[in-house]
Protein backbone atom coordinates (compact mmCIF):
# COMPACT_ATOMS: atom_id res chain seq x y z
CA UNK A 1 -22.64 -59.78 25.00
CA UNK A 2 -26.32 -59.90 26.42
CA UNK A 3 -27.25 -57.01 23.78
CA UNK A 4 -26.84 -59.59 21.35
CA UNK A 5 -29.57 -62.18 23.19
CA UNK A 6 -31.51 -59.04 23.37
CA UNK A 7 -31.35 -59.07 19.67
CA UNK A 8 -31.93 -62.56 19.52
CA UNK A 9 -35.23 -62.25 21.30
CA UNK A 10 -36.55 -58.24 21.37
CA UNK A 11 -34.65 -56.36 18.46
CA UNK A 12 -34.31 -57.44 14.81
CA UNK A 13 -34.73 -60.77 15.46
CA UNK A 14 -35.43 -61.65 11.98
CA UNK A 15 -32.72 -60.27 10.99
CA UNK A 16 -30.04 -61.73 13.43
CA UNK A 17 -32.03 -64.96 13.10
CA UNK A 18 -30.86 -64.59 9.21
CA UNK A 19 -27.25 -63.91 9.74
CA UNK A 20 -27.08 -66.75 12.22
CA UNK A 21 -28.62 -68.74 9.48
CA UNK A 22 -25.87 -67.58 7.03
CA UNK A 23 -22.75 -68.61 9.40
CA UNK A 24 -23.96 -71.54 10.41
CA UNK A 25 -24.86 -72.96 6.80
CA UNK A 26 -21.40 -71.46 5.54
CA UNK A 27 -19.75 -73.55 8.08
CA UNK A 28 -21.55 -76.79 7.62
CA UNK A 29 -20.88 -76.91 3.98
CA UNK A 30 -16.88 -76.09 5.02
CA UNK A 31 -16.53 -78.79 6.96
CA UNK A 32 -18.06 -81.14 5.01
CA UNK A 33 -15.66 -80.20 2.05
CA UNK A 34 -12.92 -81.96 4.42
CA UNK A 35 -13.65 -85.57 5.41
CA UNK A 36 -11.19 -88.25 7.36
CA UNK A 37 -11.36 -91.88 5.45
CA UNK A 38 -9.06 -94.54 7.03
CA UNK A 39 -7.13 -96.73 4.19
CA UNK A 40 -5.39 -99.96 4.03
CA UNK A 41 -3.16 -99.05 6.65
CA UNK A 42 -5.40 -98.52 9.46
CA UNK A 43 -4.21 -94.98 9.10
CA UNK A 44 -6.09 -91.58 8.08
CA UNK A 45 -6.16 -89.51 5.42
CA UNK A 46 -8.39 -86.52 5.00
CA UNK A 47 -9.88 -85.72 1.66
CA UNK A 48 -11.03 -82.68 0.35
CA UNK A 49 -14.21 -82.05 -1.47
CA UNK A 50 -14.56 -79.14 -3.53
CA UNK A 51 -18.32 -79.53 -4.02
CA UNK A 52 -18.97 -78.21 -0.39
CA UNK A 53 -16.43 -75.74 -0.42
CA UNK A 54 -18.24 -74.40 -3.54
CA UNK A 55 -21.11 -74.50 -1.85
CA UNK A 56 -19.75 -72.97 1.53
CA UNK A 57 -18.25 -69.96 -0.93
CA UNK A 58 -21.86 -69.47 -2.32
CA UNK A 59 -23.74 -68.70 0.96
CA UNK A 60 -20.97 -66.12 2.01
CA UNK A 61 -21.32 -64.59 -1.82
CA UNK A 62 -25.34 -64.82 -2.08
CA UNK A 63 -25.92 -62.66 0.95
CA UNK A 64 -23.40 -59.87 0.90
CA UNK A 65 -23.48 -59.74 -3.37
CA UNK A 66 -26.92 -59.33 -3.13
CA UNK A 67 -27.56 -57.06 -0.65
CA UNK A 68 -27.44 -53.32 0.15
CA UNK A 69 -27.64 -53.15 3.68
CA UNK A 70 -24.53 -51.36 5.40
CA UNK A 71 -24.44 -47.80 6.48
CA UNK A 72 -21.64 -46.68 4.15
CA UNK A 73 -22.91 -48.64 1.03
CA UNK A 74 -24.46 -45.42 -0.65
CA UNK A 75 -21.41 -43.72 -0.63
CA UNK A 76 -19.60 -46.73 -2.08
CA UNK A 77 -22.57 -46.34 -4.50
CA UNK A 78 -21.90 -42.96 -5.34
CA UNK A 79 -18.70 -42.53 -5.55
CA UNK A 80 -18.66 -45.58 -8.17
CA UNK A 81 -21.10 -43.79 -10.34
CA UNK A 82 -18.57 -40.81 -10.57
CA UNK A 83 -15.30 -42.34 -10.87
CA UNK A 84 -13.69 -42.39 -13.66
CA UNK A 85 -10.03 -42.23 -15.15
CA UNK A 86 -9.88 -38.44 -15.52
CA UNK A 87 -10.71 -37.47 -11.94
CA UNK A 88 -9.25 -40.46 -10.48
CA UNK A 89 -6.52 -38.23 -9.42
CA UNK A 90 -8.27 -35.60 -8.02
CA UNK A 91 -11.17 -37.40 -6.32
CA UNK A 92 -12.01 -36.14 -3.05
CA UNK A 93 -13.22 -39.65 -1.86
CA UNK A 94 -9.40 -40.19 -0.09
CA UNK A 95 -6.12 -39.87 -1.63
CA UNK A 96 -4.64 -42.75 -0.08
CA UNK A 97 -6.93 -45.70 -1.81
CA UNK A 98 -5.79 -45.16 -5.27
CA UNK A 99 -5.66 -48.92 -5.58
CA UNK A 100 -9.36 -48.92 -4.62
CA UNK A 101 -9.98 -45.47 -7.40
CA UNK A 102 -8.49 -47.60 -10.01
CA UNK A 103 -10.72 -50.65 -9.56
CA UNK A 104 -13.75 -48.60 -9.62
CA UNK A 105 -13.02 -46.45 -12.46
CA UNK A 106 -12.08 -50.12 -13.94
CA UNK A 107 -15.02 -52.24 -13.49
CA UNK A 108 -16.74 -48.86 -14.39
CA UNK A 109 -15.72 -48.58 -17.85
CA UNK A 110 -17.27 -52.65 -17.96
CA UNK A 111 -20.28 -51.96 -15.50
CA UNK A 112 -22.11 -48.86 -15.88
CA UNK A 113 -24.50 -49.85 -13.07
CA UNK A 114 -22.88 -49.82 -9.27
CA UNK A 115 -24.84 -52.34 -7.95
CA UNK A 116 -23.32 -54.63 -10.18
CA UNK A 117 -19.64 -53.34 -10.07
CA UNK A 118 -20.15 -53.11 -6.00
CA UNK A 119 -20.79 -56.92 -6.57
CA UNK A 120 -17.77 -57.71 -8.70
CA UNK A 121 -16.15 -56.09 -5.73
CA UNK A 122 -17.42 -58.07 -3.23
CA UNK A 123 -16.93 -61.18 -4.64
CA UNK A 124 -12.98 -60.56 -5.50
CA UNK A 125 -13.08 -59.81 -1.58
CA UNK A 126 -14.70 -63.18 -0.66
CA UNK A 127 -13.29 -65.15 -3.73
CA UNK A 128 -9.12 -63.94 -2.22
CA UNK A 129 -10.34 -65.20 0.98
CA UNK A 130 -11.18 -68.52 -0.22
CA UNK A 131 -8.36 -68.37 -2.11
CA UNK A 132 -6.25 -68.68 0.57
CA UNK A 133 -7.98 -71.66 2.42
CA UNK A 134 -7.95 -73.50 -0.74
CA UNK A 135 -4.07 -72.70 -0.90
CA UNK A 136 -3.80 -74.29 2.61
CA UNK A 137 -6.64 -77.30 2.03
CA UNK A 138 -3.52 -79.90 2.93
CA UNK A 139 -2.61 -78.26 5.90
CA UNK A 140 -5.82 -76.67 7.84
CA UNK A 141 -9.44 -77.06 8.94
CA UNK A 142 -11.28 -75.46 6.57
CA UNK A 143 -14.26 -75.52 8.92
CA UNK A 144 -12.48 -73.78 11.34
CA UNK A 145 -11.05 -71.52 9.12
CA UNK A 146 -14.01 -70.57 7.48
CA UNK A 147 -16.03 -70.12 11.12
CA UNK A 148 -13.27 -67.86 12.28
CA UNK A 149 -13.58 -65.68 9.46
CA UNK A 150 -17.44 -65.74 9.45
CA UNK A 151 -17.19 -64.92 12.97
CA UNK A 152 -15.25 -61.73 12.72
CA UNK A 153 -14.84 -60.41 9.04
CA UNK A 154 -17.51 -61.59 7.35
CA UNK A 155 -20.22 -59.23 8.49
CA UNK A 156 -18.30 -56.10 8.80
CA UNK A 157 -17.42 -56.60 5.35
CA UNK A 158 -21.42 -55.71 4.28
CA UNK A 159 -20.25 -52.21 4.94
CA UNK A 160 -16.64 -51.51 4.46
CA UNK A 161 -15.42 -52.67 0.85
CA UNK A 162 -12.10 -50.96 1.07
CA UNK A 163 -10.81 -52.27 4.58
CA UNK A 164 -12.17 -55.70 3.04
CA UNK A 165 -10.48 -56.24 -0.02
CA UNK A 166 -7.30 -55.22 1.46
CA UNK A 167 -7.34 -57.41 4.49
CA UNK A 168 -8.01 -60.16 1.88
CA UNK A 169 -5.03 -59.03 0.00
CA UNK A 170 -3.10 -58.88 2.98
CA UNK A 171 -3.96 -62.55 3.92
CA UNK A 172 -3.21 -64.18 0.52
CA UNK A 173 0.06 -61.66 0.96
CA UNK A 174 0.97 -64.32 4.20
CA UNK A 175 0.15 -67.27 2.03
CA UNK A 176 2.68 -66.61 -0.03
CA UNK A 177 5.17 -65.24 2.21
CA UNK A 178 4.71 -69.04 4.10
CA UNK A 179 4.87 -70.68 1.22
CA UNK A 180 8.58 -68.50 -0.23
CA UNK A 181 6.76 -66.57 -2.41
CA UNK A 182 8.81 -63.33 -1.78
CA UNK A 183 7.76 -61.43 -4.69
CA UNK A 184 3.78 -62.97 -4.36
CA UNK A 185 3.90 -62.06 -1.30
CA UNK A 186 4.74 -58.34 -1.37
CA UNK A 187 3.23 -57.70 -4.29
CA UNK A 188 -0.29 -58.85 -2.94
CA UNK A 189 1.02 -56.52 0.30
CA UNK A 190 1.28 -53.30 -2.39
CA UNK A 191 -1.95 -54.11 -3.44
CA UNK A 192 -3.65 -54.10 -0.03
CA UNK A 193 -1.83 -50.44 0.14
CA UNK A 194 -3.30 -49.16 -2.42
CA UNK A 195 -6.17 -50.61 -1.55
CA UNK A 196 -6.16 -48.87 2.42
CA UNK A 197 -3.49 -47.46 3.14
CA UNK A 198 -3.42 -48.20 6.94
CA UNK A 199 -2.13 -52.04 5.31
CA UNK A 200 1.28 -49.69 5.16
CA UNK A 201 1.85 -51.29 8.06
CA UNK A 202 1.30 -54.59 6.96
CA UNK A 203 4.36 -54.38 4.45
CA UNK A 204 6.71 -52.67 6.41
CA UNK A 205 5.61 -56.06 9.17
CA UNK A 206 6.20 -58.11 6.21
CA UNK A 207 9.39 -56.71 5.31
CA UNK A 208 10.78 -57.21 9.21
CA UNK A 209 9.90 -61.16 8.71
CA UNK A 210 12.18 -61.14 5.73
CA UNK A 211 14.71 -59.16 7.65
CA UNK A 212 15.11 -61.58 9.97
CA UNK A 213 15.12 -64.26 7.94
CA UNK A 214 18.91 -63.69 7.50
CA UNK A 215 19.31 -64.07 11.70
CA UNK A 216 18.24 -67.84 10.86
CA UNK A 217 21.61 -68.57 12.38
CA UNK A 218 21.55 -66.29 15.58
CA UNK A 219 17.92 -67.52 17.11
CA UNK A 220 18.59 -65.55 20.08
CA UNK A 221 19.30 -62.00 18.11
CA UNK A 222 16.79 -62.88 15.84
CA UNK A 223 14.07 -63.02 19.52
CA UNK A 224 16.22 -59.82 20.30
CA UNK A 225 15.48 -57.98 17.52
CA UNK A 226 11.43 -58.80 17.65
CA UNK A 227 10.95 -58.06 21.17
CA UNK A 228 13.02 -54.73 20.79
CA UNK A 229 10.77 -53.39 17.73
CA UNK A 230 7.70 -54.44 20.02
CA UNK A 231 8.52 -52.64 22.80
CA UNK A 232 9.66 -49.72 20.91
CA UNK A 233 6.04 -49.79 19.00
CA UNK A 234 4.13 -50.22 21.84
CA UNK A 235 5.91 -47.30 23.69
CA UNK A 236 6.51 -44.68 20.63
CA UNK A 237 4.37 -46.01 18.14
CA UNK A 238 1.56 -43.86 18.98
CA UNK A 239 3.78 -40.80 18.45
CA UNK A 240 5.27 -42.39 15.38
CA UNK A 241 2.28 -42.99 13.45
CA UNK A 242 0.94 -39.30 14.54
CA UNK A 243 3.97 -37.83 13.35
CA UNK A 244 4.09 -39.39 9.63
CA UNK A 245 0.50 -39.02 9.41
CA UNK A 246 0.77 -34.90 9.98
CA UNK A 247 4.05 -35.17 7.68
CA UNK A 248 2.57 -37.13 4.78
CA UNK A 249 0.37 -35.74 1.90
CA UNK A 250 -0.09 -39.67 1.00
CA UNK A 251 -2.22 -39.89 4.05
CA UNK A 252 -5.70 -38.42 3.98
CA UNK A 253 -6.26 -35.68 6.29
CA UNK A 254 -9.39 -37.56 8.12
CA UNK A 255 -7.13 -40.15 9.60
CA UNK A 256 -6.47 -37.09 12.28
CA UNK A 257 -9.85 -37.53 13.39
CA UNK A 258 -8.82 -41.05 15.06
CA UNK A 259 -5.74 -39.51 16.96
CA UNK A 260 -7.88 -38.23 19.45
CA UNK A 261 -9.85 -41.05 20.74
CA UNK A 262 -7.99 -41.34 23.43
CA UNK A 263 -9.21 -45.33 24.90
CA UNK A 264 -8.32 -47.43 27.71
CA UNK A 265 -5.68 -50.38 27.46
CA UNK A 266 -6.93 -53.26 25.37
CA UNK A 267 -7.42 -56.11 28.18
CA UNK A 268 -9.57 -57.80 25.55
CA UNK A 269 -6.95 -58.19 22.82
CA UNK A 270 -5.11 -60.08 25.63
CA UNK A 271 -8.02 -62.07 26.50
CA UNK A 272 -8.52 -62.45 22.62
CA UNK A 273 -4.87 -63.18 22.07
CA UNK A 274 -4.36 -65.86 24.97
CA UNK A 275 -5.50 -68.57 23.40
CA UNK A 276 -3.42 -67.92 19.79
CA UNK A 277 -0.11 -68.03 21.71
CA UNK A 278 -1.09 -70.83 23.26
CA UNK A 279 -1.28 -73.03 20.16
CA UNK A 280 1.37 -71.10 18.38
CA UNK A 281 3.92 -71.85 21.62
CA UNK A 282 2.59 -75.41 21.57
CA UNK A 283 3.15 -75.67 18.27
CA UNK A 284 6.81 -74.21 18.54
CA UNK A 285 7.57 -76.96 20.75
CA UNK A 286 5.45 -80.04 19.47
CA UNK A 287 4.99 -79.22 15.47
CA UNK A 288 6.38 -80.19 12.45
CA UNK A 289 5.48 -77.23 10.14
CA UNK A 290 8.67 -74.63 11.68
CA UNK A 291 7.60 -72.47 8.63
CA UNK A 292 4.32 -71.86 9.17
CA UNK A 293 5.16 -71.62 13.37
CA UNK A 294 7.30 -68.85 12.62
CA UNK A 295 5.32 -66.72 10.69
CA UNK A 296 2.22 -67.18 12.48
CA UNK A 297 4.48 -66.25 15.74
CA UNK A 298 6.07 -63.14 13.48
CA UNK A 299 2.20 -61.97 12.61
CA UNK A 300 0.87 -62.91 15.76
CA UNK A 301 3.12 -60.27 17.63
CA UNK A 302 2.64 -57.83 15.38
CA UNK A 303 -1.16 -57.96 14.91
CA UNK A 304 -1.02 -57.98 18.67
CA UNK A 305 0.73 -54.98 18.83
CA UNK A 306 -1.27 -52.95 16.43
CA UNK A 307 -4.39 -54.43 18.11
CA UNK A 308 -3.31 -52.81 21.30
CA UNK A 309 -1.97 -49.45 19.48
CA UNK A 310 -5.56 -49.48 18.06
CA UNK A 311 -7.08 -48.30 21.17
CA UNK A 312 -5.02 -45.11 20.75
CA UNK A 313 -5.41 -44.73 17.56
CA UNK A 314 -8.82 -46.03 16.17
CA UNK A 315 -8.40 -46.67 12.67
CA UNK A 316 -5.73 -49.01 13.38
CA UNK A 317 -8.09 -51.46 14.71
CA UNK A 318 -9.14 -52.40 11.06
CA UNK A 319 -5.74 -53.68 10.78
CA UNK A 320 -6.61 -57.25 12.36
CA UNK A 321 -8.00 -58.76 8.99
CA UNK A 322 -4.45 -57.79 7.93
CA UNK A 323 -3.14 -59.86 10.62
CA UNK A 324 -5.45 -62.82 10.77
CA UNK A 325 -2.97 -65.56 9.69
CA UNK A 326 -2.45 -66.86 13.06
CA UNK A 327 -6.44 -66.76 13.62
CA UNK A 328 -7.94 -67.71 10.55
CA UNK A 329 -4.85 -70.00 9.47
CA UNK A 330 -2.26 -71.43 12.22
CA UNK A 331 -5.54 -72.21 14.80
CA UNK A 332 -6.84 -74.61 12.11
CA UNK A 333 -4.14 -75.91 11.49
CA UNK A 334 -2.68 -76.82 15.19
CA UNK A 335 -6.32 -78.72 15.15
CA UNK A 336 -6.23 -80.10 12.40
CA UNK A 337 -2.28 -81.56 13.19
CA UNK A 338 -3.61 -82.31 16.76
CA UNK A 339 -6.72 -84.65 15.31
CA UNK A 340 -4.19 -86.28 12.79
CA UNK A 341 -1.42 -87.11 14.97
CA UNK A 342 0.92 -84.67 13.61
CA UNK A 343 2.00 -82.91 16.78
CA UNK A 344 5.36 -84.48 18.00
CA UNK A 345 5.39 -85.89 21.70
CA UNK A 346 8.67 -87.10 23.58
CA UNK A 347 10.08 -87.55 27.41
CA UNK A 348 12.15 -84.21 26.84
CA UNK A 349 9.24 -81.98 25.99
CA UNK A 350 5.76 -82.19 28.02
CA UNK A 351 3.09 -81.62 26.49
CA UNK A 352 2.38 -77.79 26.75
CA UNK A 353 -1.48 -78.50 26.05
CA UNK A 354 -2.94 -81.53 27.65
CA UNK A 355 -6.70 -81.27 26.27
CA UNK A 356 -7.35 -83.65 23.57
CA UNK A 357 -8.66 -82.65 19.98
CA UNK A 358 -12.56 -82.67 20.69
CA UNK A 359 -12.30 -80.45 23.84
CA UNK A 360 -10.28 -78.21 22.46
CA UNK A 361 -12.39 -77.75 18.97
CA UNK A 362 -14.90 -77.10 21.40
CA UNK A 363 -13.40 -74.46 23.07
CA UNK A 364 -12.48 -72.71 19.68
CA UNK A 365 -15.73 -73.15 18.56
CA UNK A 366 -17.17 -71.38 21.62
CA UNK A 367 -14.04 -68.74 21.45
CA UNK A 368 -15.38 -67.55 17.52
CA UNK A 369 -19.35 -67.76 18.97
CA UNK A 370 -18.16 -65.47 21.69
CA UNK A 371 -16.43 -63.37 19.37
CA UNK A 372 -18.85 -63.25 16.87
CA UNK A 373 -21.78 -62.22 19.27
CA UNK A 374 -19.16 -59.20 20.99
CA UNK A 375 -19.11 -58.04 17.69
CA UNK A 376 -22.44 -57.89 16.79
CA UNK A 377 -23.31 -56.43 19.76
CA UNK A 378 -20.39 -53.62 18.86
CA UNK A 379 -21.34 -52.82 15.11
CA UNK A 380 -24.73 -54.46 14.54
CA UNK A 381 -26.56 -50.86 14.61
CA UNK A 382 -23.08 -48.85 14.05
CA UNK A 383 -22.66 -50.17 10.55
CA UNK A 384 -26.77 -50.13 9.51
CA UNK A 385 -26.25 -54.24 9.43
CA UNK A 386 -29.78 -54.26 11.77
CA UNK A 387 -31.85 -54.22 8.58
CA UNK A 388 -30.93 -56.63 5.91
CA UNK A 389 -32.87 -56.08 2.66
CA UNK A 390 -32.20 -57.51 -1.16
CA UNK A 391 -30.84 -55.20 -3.73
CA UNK A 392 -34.11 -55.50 -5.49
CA UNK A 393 -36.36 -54.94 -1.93
């Protein structure tokens, strides 16, 4: 945390100056895209406009597109100036991203030069991610939304193309598994496979939710059932994932390398986690949306549990864009149902969260600032995101 003051006032400060510039523009325009009018009725309505939400989209997209700042961009570079359809199979870039081979060799055959076919691929990456708040404009904050993914995605994202086109996958994937969308839903999941294969775990996660979808009927088995495969993951699941890994030609042989970080117990991810179940429990008891409640609470475990299995195992840690439904889509929406009345109050059930809507914006809006300066401080100078420069610089 203070390494990222220090950067604000001794190191790079033009630079961190810039991205703060970039978030906080990006999250203006998304909030203005959503305004509250009262009508006849004395009630309120909020309205959507897509002009700022446009405009929001274009900040995000002008600065990564653009750009060539991140430490593994060259070899993104590269390896897009080599693929093609007749080594695609044999590349020695990773045999598990032949989702990500195909796209390249693709947009290759359209795009001969990488800095523009890099560009296509960022902006699919941003454009799914938008995608999905669009999908959900009646239901969530797109500010909030949009500051939540600024906070922890967005800049990562300069560097690793592969881990973010498949999180974005992964999160239109939940869209559609809220919204029914069975087929959507895992076929946006395949994609984010192929795409990293790590999101393997996404799918099979996916595939439990519509599992126990058929114990509608037995709540308590159902709760049975979940707590059971957590405990079993948390306790084997480092062994698990060690032993398919060594047993799987599918899986590239450098994912061996992050078995042996050995780390200490993620007390963060709790910290980081606290406030989520908070709103998801409140929302359990007080909402009106029991669809979206139960699959933020079905992703919420499980990204919790892979968050803490990712301090054994390293790589796994990418897996949280996978799992940022309950982050990036059931927090704005629990604020946005608190600010519009939505939340259902009665004698039987206190209220399990007593601060009104502007305190507890507040407080979210400090939680993603927090966030977003820890992980600067982690990655600013690990990723090469300390220097930006324009493609044409």
């Amino acid at each position: 945390m203070l390494t990222f003051f220090r950067y604000l006032i001794h190191e790079n400060t033009i630079t961190i100056w810039l991205y703060n510039f970039i978030l906080f523009f990006s999250v203006l325009f998304a909030f203005k895209s959503q305004r509250r009018l009262a009508n006849k009725n004395f009630s309120f309505q909020t309205r959507f406009h897509p002009n700022w939400f446009i405009a929001s989209f274009f900040v995000l997209w002008f600065f990564i597109t653009l750009t060539d700042t991140g430490s593994d961009l060259g070899n993104y570079y590269s390896f897009y100036t080599n693929v093609d359809f007749t080594n695609i199979s044999i590349n020695s870039f990773s045999n598990a991203y032949y989702g990500y081979l195909f796209l390249n060799a693709s947009l290759n055959l359209l795009f001969k030069d990488p800095v523009v076919g890099i560009g296509v691929i960022k902006t699919l990456s941003l454009f799914l991610v938008f995608l999905a708040f669009y999908l959900m404009r009646d239901k969530i904050d797109i500010g909030m939304a949009v500051l939540g993914f600024g906070s922890l995605y967005y800049f990562y994202s300069y560097s690793a193309l592969k881990w973010s086109i498949a999180g974005s996958l992964c999160l239109l994937s939940s869209i559609f598994y809220y919204k029914s969308k069975r087929i959507t839903a895992v076929f946006f999941a395949i994609l984010g496979v192929f795409m990293h294969a790590s999101c393997l775990i996404f799918l099979c996660g996916l595939l439990l939710g519509y599992m126990t979808n058929g114990l509608r009927q037995l709540r308590g088995l159902k709760v049975v059932v979940m707590l059971v495969a957590m405990v079993v993951t948390l306790l084997f699941g480092t062994r698990i994932i060690y032993y398919i890994i060594q047993n799987t030609e599918y899986l590239p042989g450098r994912y061996d390398d992050y078995l042996s970080s050995e780390r200490n117990i993620g007390v963060m991810q709790i910290v980081y986690y606290i406030p989520i179940f908070l709103m998801i429990y409140s929302g359990h008891v007080h909402g009106t949306d029991r669809r979206l409640n139960a699959v933020a609470i079905l992703l919420g475990l499980e990204g919790f549990v892979i968050a803490m299995l990712g301090y054994k195992i390293g790589q796994l840690g990418r897996l949280e864009f996978a799992f940022s439904l309950p982050l990036l889509i059931y927090v704005p929406y629990y604020l946005r149902a608190k600010h519009e009345g939505l939340l259902v109050y009665n004698y039987n059930r206190k209220p399990i969260m007593t601060l009104n809507y502007q305190t507890l914006r507040l407080i979210m809006i400090t939680y993603f600032i927090f966030r977003y300066a820890l992980s600067m401080s982690r990655y600013f100078y690990a990723i090469a995101i300390n220097e930006y420069h324009l493609i044409w610089q």
